[in-house]
Protein backbone atom coordinates (compact mmCIF):
# COMPACT_ATOMS: atom_id res chain seq x y z
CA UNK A 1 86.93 111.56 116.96
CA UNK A 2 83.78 112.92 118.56
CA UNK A 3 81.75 115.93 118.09
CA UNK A 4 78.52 117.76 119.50
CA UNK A 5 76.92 115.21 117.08
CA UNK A 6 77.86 112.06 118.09
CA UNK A 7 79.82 109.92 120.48
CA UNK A 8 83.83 110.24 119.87
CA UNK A 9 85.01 108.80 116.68
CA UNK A 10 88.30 106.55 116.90
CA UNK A 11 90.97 106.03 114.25
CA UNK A 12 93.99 104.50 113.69
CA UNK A 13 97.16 106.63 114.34
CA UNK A 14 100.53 106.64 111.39
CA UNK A 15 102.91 108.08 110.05
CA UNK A 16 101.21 109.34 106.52
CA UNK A 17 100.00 112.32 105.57
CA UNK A 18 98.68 112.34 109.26
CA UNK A 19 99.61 115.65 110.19
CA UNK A 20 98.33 117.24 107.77
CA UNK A 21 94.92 115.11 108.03
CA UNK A 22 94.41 116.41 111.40
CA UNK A 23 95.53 120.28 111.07
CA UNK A 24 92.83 119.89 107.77
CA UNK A 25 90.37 118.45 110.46
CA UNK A 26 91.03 121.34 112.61
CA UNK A 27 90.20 123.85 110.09
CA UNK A 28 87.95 122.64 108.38
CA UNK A 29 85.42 120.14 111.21
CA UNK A 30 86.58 122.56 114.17
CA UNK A 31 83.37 120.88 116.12
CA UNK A 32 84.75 117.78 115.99
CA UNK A 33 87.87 116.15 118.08
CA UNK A 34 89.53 113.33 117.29
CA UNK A 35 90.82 110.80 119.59
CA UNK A 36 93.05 108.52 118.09
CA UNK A 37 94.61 105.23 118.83
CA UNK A 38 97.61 103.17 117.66
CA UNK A 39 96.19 99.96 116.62
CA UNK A 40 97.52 97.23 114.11
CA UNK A 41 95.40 96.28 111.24
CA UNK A 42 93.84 93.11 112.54
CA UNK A 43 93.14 95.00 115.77
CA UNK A 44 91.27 97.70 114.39
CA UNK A 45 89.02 95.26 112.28
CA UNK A 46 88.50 93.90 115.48
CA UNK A 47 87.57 97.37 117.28
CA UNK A 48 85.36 97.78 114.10
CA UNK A 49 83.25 94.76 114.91
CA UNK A 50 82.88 95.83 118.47
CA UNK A 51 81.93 99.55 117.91
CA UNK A 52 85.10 100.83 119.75
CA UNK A 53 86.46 102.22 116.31
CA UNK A 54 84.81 104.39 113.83
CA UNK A 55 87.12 104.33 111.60
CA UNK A 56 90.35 102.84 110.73
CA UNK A 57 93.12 102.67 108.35
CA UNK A 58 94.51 98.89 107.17
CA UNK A 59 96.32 97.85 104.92
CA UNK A 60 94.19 94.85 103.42
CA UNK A 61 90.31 94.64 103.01
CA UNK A 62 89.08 91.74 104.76
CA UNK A 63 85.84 90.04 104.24
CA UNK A 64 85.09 89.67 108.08
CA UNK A 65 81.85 91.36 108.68
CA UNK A 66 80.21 94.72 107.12
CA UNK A 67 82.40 96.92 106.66
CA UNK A 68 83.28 99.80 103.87
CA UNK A 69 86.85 100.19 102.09
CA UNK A 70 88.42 103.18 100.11
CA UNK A 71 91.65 103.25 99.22
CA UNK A 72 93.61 106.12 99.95
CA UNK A 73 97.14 105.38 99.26
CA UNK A 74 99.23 103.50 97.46
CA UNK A 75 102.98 103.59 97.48
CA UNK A 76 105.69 101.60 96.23
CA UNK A 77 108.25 99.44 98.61
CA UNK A 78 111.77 100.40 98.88
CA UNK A 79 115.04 99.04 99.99
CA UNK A 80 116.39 100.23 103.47
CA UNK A 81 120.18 99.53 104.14
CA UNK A 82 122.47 100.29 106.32
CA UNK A 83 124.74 103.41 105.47
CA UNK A 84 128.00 100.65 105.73
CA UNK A 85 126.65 97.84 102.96
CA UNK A 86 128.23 97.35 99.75
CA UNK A 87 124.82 97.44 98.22
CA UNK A 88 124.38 100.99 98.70
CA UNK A 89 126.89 101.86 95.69
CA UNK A 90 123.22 100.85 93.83
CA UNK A 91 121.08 103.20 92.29
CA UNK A 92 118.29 100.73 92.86
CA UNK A 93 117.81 96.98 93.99
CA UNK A 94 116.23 93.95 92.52
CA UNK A 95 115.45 90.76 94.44
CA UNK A 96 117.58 88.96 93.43
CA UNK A 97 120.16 91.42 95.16
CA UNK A 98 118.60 89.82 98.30
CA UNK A 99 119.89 86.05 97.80
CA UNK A 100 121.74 84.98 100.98
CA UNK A 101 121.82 88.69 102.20
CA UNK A 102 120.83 89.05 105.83
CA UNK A 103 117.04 90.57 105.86
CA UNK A 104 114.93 91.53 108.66
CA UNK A 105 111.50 90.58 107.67
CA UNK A 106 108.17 91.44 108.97
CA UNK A 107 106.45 89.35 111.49
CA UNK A 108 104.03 86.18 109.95
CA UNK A 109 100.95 87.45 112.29
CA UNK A 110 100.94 90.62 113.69
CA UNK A 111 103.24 92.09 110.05
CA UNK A 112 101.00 89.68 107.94
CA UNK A 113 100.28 92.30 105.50
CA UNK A 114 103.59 92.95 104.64
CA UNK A 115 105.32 89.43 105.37
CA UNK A 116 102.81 88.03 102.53
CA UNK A 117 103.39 90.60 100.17
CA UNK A 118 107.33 90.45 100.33
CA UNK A 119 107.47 86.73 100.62
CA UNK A 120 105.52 86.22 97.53
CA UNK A 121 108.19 88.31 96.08
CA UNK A 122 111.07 86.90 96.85
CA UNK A 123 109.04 83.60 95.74
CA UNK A 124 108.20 84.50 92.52
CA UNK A 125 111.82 85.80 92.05
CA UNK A 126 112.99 82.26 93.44
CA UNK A 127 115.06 84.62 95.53
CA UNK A 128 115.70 83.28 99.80
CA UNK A 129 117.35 85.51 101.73
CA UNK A 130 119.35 84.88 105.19
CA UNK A 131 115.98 85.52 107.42
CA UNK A 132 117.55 87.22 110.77
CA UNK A 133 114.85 88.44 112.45
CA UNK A 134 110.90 89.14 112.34
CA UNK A 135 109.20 92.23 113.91
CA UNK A 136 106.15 93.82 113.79
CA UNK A 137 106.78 96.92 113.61
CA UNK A 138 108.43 99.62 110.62
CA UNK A 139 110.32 101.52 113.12
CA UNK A 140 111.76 98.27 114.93
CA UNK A 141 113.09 97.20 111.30
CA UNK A 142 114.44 100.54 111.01
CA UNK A 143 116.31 100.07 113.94
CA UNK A 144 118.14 96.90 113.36
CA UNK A 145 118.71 98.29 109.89
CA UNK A 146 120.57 101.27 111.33
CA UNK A 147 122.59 99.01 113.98
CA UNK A 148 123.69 96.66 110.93
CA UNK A 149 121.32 93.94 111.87
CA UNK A 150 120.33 93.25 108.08
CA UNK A 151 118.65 94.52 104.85
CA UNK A 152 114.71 95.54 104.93
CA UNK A 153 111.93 96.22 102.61
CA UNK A 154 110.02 98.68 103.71
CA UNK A 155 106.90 100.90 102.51
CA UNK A 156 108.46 104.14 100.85
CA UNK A 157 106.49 106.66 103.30
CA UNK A 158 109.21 104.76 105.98
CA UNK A 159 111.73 107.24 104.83
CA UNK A 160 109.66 110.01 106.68
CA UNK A 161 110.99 108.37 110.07
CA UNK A 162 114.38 110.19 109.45
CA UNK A 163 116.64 107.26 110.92
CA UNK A 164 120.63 108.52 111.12
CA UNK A 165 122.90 105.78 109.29
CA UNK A 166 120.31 104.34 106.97
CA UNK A 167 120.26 104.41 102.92
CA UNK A 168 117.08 103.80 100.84
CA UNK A 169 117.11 102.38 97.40
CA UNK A 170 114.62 101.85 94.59
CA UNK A 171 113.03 98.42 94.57
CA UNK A 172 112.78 97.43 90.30
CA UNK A 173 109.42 95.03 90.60
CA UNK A 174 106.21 96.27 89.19
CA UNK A 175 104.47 94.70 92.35
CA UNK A 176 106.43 95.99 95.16
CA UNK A 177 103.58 98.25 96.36
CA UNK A 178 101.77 98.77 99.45
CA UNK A 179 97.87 100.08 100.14
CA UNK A 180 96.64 101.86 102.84
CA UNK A 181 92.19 101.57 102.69
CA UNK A 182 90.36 103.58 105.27
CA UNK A 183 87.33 101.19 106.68
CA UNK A 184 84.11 101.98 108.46
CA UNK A 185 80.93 100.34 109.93
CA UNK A 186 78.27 101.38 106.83
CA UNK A 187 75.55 101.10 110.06
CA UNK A 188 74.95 103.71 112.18
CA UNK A 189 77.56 105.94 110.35
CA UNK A 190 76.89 109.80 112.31
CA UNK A 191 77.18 112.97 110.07
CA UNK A 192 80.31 113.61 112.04
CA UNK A 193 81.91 110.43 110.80
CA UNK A 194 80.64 111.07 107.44
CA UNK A 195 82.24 114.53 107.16
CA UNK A 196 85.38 113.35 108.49
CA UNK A 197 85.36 110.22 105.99
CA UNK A 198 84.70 112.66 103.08
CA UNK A 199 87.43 115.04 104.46
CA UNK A 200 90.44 112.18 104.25
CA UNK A 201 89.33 110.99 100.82
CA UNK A 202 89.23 114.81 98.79
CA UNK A 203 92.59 115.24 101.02
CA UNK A 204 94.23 112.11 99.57
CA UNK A 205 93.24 112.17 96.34
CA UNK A 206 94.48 116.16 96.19
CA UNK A 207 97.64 114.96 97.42
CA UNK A 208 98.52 112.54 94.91
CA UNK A 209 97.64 109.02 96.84
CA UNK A 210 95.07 106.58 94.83
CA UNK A 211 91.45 106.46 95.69
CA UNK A 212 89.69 103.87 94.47
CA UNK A 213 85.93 103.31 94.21
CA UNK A 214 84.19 102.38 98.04
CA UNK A 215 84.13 98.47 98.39
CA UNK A 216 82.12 96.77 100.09
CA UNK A 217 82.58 94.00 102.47
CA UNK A 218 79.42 91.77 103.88
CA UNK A 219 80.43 88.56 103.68
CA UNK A 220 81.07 87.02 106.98
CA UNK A 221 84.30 84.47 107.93
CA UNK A 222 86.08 83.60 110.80
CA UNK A 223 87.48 85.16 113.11
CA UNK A 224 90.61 87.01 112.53
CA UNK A 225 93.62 86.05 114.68
């Protein structure tokens, strides 16, 4: 993102609410332009510490170096199926629906987010599923969903990807939900980046998503991988 202000302003491109983020830009921070990049979350902590990203959107706070947090969604995790399975004739799944089923899960590194948070369900539910493959990616998932490959869990804003042949279901666990935090450098911030950080949290929170009081990170660890 960059404006007569400052140098351009980088954030992280997906499929929420972002058209509407940028057509609100448009309107309402007409002298800025944003530039954005497709970047998983680990990356754009990464750009963060460099100073190649001004802002990004994750999907877990890390305590990595100094960096600002606000939530600005949270959704719940559904049940993608293909349109053939049995399981569809469900008005909504549990996990332990998921025992021995095939199930296309995310990826341990570059899908940590999600792998951890759907592991430690099926985990709690003593629930292991036939593990087929691991990907990275939502819309890969999606894909092998729709060609039969296996079950997925995916977050609920997925369904906004319009993929023929697929069914989504309910999942019934109080902590099948996902986050989405928007995270800045708190040094140097520009009153471009500022107006633009203020901008995404009054659009959010008018919208419906969560916001949550800033948190702040400063606490340094190793470096993530």
């Amino acid at each position: 993102m960059s404006s007569t202000q400052s140098p351009p302003h980088q954030w992280k491109q997906s499929y929420w609410q972002i058209p509407q983020i940028i057509a609100l830009a448009a309107q309402e921070l007409p002298e800025i332009t944003l530039v954005m990049k497709e970047m998983v979350s680990s990356a754009q902590l990464q750009a963060l510490a460099a100073r190649t990203l001004d802002i990004g959107f994750v999907r877990q706070p890390v305590t990595l170096f100094p960096l600002a947090y606000h939530c600005v969604l949270r959704e719940p995790l559904c049940v993608a199926l293909p349109a053939s399975s049995a399981l569809t004739a469900k008005p909504r799944l549990r996990l332990r629906d998921f025992a021995g089923q095939p199930f296309i899960m995310y990826s341990a590194s570059e899908g940590k987010y999600f792998y951890d948070c759907i592991a430690g369900l099926f985990a709690q539910a003593n629930v292991v599923p036939h593990y087929v493959q691991h990907c990275s990616q939502t819309h890969t998932i999606l894909g092998l969903v729709r060609a039969g490959v296996g079950l997925a869990i995916v977050p609920d804003s997925a369904r906004q990807l319009v993929f023929p042949d697929i069914e989504f279901r309910p999942l019934s666990h109080p902590d099948a939900v996902a986050e989405i935090h928007m995270a800045w450098r708190q040094d140097g911030e520009t009153p471009a980046l500022a107006a633009f950080r203020q901008l995404v949290i009054a659009h959010c929170t008018a919208s419906g998503a969560i916001a949550r009081k800033k948190l702040t990170v400063r606490r340094s660890l190793p470096k993530l991988r």
